[in-house]
Each structure stands twice: as structure tokens, then as C-alpha cells.
C-alpha atoms as a PDB file:
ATOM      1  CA  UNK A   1       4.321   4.374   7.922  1.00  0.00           C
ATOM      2  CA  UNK A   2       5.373   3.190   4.672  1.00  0.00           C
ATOM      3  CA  UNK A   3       5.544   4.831   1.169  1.00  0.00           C
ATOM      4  CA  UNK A   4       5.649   2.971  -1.903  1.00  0.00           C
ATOM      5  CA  UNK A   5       5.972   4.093  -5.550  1.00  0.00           C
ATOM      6  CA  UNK A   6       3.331   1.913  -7.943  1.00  0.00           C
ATOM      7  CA  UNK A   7       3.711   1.645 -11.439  1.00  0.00           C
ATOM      8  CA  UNK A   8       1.016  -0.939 -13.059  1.00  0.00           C
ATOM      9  CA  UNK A   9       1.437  -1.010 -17.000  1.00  0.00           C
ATOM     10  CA  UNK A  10      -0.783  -3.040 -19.125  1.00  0.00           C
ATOM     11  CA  UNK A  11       1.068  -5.167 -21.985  1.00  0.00           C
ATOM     12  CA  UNK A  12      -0.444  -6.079 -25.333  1.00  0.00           C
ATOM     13  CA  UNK A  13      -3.056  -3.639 -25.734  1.00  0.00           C
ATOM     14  CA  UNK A  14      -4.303  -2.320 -29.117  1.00  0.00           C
ATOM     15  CA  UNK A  15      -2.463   0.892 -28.762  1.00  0.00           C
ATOM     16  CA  UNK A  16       0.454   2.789 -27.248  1.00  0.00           C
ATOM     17  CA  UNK A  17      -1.683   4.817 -24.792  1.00  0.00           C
ATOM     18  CA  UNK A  18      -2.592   3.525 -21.407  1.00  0.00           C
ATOM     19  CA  UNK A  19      -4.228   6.027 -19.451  1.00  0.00           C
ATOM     20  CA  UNK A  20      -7.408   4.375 -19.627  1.00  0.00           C
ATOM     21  CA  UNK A  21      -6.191   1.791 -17.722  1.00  0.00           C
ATOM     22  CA  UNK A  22      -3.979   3.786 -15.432  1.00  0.00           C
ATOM     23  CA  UNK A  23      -6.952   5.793 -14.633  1.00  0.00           C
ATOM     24  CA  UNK A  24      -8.943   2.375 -13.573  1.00  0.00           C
ATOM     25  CA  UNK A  25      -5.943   1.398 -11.113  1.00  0.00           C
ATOM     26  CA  UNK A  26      -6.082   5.105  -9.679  1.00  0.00           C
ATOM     27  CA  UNK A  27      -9.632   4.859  -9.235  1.00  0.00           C
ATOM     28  CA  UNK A  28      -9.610   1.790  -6.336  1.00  0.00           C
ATOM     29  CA  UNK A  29      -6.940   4.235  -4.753  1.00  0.00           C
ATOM     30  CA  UNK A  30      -9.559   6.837  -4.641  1.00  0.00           C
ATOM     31  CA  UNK A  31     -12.064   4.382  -2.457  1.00  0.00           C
ATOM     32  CA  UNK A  32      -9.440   3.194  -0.018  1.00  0.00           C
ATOM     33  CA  UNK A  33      -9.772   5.176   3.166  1.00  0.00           C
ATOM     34  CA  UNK A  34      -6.709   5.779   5.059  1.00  0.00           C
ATOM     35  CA  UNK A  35      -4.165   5.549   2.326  1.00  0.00           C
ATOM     36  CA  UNK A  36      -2.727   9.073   0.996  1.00  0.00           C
ATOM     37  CA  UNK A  37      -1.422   9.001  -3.096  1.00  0.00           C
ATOM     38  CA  UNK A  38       0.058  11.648  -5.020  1.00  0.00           C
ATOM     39  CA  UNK A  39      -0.036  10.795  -8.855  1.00  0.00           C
ATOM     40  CA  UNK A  40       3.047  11.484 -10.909  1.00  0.00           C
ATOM     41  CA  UNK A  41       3.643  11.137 -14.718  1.00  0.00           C
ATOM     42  CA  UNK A  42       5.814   7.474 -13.767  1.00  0.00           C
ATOM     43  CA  UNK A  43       3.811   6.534 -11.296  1.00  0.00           C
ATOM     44  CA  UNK A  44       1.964   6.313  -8.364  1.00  0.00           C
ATOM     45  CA  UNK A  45       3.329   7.638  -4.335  1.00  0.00           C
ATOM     46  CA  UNK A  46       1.513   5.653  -1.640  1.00  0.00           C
ATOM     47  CA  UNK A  47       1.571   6.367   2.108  1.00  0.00           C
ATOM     48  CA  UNK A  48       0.467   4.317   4.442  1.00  0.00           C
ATOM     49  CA  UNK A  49       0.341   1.088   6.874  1.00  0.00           C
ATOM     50  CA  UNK A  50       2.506  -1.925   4.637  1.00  0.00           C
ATOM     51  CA  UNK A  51      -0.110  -4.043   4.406  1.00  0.00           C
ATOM     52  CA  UNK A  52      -2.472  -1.774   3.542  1.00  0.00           C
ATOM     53  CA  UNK A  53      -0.533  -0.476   0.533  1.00  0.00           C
ATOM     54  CA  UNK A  54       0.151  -3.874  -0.423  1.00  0.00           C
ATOM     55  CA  UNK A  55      -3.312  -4.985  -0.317  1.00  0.00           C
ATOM     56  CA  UNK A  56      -4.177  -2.495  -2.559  1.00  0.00           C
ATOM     57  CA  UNK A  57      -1.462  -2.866  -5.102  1.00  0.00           C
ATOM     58  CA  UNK A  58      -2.898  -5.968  -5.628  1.00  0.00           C
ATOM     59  CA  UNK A  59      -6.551  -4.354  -6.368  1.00  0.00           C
ATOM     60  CA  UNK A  60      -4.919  -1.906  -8.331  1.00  0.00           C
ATOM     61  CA  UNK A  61      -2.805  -4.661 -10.226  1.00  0.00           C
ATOM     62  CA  UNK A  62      -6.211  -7.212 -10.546  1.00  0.00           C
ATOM     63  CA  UNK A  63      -8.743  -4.354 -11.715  1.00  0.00           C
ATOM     64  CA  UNK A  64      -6.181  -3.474 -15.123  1.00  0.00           C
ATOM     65  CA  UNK A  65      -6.794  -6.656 -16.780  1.00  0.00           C
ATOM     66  CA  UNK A  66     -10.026  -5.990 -18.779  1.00  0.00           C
ATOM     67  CA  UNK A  67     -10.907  -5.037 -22.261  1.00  0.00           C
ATOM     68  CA  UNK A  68      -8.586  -7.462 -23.717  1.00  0.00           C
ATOM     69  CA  UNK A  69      -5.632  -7.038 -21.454  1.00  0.00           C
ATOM     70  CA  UNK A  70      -3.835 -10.703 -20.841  1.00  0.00           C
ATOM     71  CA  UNK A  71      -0.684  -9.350 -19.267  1.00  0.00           C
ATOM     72  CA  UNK A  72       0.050  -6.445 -16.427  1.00  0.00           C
ATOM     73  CA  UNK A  73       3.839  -5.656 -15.266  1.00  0.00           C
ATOM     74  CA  UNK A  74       3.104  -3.847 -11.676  1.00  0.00           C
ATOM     75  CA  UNK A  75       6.370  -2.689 -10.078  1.00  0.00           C
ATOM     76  CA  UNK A  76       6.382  -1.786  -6.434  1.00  0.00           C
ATOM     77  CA  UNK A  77       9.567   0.462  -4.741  1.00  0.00           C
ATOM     78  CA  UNK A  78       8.683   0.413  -0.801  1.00  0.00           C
ATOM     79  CA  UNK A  79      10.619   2.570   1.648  1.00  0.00           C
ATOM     80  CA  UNK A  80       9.559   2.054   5.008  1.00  0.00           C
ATOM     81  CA  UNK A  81      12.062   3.548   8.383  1.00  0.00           C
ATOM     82  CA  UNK A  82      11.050   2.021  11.573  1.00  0.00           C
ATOM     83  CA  UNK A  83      13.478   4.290  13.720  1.00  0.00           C
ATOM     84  CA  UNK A  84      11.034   7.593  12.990  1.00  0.00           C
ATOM     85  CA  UNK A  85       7.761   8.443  11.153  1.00  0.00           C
ATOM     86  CA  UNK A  86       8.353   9.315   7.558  1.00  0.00           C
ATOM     87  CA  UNK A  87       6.078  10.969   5.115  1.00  0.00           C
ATOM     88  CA  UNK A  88       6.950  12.108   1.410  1.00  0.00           C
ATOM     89  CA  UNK A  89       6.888  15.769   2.535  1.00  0.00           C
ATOM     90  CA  UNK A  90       9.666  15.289   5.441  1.00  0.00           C
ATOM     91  CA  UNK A  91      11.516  13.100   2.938  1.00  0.00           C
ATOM     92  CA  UNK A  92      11.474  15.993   0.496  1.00  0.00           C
ATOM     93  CA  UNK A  93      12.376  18.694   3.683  1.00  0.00           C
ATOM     94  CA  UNK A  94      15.216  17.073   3.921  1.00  0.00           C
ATOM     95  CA  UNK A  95      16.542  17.136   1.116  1.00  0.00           C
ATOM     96  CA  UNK A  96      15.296  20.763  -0.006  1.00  0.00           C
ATOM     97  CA  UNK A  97      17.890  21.348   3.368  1.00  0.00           C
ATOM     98  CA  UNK A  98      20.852  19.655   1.893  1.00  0.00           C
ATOM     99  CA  UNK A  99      20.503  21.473  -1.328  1.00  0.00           C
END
């Protein structure tokens, strides 16, 4: 399994706020089945099968143009082990341990 922390920003629009838009990228994470996301106020945590997630970054990163947006910087971070299953939560267990 793969995570990967999204980030999908629109550029240009008419103001500083963009929620709106964030919330439309969110939303095509909320009909993929089989992918788990926790929200967070710099982006977006995405669990799942690699080309899955990337699949859908690329929804996500298509379905914020609209209402006048030209431009959309998406930035992906993907951390994916291959010697043992990973999850945020063990991730985070381990470090809660070290602390």
C-alpha cells in the first residue's frame, strides 16, 4: 500500500480563498471506493494501491479547473515500503514510540 499527500491549488482565481475548489477535488475522493483520505489544513493523506491514488490525483487535479480557473499546481509526496504493509496510523505508532 501506498500513501500519498495531495495538495491541488488553483492559480489566478478572483480571490484569495480556495476552498471552493478544494472542496470539488475532495469530493471525487469521496466516490472512489477503496481509497482511504484523511483531510488536513495543507493537504490531502491518501492510502491506497499506487495506481489507484495516482489515477485519482489526476481526477482530482482535472475536476479544479472550472469557473474561470486556467492554471492548477497539484503536488504529490508518495511514500510507498515494499518490505512491510504501511498505513498512516502504524507510521504515526511509530513514531508516538520514539518520542
Amino acid at each position: 500500500m501506498a500513501i500519498a499527500e495531495v495538495s491541488v491549488v488553483p492559480l489566478g482565481t478572483k480571490t484569495p480563498s480556495v476552498s471552493q475548489y478544494v472542496a470539488r477535488a475532495v469530493k471525487v475522493l469521496e466516490q472512489e471506493k477503496g481509497i482511504r483520505f484523511e483531510m488536513t489544513a495543507m493537504g490531502t493523506i491518501i492510502e491506497g494501491d499506487l495506481d489507484r491514488i495516482l489515477t485519482v490525483v489526476k481526477k482530482m487535479h482535472e475536476k479544479t479547473f472550472g469557473e474561470g480557473v486556467a492554471r492548477v499546481l497539484t503536488t504529490v509526496k508518495i511514500d510507498e515500503r515494499r518490505d512491510k504493509d504501511q498505513d498512516t496510523k502504524t507510521k504515526l505508532d511509530s513514531l508516538k514510540k520514539k518520542l
